[in-house]
N, C-alpha and C. Protein backbone atom coordinates (compact mmCIF):
# COMPACT_ATOMS: atom_id res chain seq x y z
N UNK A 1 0.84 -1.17 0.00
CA UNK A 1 0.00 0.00 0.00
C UNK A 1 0.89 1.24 0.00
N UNK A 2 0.37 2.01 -0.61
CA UNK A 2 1.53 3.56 -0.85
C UNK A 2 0.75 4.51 -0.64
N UNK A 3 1.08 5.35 0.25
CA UNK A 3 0.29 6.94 0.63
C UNK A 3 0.54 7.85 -0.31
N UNK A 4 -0.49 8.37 -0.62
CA UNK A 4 -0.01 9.53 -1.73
C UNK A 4 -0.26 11.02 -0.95
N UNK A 5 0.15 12.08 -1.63
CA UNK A 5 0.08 13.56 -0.83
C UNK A 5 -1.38 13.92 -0.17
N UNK A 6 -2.27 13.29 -1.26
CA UNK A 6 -3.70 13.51 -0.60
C UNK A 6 -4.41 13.43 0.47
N UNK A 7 -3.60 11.70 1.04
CA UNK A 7 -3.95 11.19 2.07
C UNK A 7 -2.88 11.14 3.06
N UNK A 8 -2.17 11.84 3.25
CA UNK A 8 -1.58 12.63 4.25
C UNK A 8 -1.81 13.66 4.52
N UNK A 9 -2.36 14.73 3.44
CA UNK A 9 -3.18 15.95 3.97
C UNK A 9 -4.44 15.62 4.87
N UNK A 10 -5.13 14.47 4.22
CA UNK A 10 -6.64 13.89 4.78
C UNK A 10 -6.11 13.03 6.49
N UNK A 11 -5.32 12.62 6.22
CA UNK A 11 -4.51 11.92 8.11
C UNK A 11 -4.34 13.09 8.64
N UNK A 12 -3.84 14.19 8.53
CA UNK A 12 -3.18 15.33 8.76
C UNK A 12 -4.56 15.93 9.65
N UNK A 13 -5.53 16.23 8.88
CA UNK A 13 -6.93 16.75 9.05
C UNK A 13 -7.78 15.89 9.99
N UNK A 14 -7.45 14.35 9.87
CA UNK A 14 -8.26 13.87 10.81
C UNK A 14 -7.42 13.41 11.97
N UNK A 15 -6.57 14.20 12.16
CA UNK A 15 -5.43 14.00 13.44
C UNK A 15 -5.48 15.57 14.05
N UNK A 16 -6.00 16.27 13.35
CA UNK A 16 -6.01 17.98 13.83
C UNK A 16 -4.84 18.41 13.66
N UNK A 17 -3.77 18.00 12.78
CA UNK A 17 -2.62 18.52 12.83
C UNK A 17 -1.87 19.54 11.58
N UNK A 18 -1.83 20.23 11.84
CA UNK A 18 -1.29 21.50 10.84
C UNK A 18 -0.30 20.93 9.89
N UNK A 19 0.00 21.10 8.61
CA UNK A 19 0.46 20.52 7.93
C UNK A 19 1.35 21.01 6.67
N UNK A 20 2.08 22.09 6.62
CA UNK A 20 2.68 22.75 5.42
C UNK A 20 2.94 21.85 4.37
N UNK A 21 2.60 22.80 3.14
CA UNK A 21 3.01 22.24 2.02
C UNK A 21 4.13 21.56 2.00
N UNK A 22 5.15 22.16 2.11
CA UNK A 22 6.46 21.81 2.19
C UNK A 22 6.81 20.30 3.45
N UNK A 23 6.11 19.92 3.77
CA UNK A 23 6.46 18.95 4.45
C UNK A 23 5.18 17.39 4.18
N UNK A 24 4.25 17.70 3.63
CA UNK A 24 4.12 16.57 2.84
C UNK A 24 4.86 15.53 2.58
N UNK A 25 5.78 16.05 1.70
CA UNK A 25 6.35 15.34 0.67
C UNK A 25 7.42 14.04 1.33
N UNK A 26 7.93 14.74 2.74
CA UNK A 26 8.27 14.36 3.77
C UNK A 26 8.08 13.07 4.49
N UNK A 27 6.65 13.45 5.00
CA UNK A 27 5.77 12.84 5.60
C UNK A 27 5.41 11.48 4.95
N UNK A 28 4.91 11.99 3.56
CA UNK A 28 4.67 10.79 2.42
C UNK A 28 5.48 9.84 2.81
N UNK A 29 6.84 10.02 3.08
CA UNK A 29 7.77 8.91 2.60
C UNK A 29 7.89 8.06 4.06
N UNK A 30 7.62 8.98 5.20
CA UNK A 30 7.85 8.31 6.55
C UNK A 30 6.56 7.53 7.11
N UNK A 31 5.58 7.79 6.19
CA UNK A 31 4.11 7.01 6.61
C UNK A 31 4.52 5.76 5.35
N UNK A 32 5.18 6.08 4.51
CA UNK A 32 4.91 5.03 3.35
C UNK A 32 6.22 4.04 4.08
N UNK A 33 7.63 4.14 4.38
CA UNK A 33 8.58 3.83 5.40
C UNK A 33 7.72 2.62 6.41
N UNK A 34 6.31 3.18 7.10
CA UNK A 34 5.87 2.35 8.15
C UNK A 34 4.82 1.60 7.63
N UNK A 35 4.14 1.71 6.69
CA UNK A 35 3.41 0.71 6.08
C UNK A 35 4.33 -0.40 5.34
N UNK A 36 5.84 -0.12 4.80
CA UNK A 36 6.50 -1.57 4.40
C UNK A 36 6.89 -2.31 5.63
N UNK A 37 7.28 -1.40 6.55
CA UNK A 37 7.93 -2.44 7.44
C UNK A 37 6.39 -3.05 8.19
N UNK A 38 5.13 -2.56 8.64
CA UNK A 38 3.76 -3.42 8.67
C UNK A 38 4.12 -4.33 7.78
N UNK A 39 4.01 -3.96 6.75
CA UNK A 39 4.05 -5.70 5.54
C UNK A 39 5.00 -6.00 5.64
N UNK A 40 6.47 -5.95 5.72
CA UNK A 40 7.65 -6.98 6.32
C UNK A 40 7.15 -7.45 7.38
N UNK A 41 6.72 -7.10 7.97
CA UNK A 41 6.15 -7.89 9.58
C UNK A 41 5.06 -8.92 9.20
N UNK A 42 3.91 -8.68 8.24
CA UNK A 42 2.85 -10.05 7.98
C UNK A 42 3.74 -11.25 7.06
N UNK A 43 5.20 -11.28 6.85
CA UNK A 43 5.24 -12.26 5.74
C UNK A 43 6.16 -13.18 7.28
N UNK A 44 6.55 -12.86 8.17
CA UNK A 44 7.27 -13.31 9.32
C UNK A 44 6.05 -14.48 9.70
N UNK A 45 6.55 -15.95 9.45
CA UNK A 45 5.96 -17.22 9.87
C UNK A 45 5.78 -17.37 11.57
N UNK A 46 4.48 -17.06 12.18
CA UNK A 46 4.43 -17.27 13.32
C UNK A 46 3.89 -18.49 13.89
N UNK A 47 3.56 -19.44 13.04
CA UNK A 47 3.11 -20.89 13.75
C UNK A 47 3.89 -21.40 14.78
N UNK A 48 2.79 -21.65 15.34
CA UNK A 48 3.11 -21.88 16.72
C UNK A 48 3.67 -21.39 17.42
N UNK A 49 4.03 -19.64 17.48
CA UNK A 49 3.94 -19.10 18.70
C UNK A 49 2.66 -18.54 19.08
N UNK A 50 2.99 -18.95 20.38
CA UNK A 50 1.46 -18.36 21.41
C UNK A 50 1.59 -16.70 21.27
N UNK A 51 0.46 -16.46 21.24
CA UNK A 51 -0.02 -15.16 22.08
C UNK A 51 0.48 -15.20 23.40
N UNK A 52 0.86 -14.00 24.13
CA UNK A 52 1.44 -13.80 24.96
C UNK A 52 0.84 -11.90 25.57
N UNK A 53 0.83 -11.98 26.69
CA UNK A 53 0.64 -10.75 27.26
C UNK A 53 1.61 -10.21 28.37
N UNK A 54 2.39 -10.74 28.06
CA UNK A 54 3.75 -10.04 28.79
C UNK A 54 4.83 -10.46 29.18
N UNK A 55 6.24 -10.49 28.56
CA UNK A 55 7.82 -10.81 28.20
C UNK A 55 8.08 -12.13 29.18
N UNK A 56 7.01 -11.51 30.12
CA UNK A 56 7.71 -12.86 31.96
C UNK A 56 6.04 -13.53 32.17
N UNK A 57 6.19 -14.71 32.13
CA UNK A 57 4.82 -15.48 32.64
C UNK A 57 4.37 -15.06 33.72
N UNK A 58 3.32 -15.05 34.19
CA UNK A 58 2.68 -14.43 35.44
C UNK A 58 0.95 -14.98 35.47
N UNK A 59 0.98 -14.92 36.70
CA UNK A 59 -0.23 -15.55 36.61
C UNK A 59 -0.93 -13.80 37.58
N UNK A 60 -2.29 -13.41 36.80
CA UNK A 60 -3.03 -12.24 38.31
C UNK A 60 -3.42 -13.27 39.03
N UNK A 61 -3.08 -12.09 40.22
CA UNK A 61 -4.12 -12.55 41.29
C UNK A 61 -5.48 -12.45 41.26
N UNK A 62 -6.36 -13.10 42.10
CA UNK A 62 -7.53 -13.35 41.86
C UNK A 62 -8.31 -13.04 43.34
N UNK A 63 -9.01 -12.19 43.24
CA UNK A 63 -10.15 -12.53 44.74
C UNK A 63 -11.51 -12.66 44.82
N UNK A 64 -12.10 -12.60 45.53
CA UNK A 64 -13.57 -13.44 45.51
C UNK A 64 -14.34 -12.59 44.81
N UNK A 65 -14.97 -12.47 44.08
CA UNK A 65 -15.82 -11.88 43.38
C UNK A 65 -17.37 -11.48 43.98
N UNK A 66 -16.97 -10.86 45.03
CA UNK A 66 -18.33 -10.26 46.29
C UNK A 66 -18.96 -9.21 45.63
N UNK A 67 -20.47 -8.88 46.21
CA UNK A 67 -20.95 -7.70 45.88
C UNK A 67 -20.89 -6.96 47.58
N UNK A 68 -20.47 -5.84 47.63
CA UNK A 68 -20.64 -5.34 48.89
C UNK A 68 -20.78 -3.60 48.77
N UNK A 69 -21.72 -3.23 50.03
CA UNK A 69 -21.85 -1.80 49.90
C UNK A 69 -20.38 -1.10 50.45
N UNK A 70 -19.16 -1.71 50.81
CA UNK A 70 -18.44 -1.07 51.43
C UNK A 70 -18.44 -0.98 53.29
N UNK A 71 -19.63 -1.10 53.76
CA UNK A 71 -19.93 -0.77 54.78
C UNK A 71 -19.39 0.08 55.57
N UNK A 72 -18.81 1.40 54.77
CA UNK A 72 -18.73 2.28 55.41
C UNK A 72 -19.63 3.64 54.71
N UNK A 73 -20.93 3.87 54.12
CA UNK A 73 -21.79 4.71 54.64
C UNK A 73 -21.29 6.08 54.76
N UNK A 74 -21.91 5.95 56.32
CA UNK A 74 -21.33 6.71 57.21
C UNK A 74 -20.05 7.78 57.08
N UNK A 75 -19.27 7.17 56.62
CA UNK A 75 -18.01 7.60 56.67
C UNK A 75 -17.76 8.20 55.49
N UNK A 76 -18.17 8.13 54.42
CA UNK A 76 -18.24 8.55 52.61
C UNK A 76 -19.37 9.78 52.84
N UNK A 77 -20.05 9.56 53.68
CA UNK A 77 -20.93 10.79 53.10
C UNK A 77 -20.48 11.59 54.72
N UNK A 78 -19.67 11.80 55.76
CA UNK A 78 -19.54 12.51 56.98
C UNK A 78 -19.03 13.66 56.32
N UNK A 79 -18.55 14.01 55.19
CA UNK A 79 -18.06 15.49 55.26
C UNK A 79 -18.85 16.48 54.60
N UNK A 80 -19.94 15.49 53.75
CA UNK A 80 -20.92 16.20 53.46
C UNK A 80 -22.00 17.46 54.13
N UNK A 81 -22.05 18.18 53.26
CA UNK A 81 -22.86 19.50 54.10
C UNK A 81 -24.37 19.33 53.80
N UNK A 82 -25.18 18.15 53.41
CA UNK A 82 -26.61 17.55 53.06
C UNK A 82 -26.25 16.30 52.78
N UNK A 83 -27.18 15.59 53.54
CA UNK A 83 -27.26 14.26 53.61
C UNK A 83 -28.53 13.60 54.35
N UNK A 84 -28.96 12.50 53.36
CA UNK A 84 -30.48 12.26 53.28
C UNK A 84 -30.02 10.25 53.28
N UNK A 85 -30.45 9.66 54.08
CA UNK A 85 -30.31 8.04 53.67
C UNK A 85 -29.17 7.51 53.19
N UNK A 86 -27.99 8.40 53.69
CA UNK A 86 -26.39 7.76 53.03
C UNK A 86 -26.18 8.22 51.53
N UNK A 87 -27.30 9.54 51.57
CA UNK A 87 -27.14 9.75 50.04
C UNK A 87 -26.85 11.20 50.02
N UNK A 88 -26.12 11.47 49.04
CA UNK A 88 -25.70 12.97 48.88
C UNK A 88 -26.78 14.15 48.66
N UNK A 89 -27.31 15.22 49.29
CA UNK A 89 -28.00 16.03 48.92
C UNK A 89 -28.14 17.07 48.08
N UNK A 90 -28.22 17.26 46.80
CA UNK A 90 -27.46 18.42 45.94
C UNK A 90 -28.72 19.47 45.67
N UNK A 91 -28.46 20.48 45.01
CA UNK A 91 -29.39 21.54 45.17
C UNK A 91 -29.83 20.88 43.37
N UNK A 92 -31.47 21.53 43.38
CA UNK A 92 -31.77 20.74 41.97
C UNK A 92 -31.42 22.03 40.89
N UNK A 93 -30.92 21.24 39.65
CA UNK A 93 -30.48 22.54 38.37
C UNK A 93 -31.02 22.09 37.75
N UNK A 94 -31.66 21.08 37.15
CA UNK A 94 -33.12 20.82 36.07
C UNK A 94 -34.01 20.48 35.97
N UNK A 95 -34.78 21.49 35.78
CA UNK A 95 -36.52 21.74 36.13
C UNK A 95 -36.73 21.07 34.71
């Protein structure tokens, strides 16, 4: 695949990024640069390596999968300046 000037002005635009004429031409060659080495990378035979999510095996940790209110209440809403049933009191803005 090869980028032409067009569609580096159009990346340019949908990246918000300012773009002089004069550096196009530039650009062209360093977006077109990373799309060969993408395709040098799909012709690389990967059978049978695993997927992997990180350089060192590791297993996460795991904990019980509870539902709980926290049971502290009380304590989440104490600095509040209105408070109604453990619930925050706010002044109403839409009628």
């Amino acid at each position: 695949m090869s980028v032409d000037a067009a569609t580096v002005r159009r990346i340019a635009h949908l990246a918000r990024i300012a773009v002089k004429d004069e550096e196009v031409e530039h650009l062209q060659g360093e977006l077109n640069a990373m799309l060969a080495f993408v395709e040098q990378l799909s012709q690389v035979d990967v059978t049978g390596v695993e997927p992997m999510t990180s350089v060192m095996p590791m297993a996460m940790k795991m904990r019980k999968d509870a539902v709980t209110d926290g049971e502290i209440a009380d304590v989440v809403v104490a600095n509040a300046p209105a408070t109604e049933d453990h619930f925050f009191v706010v002044p109403k803005v839409v009628e």
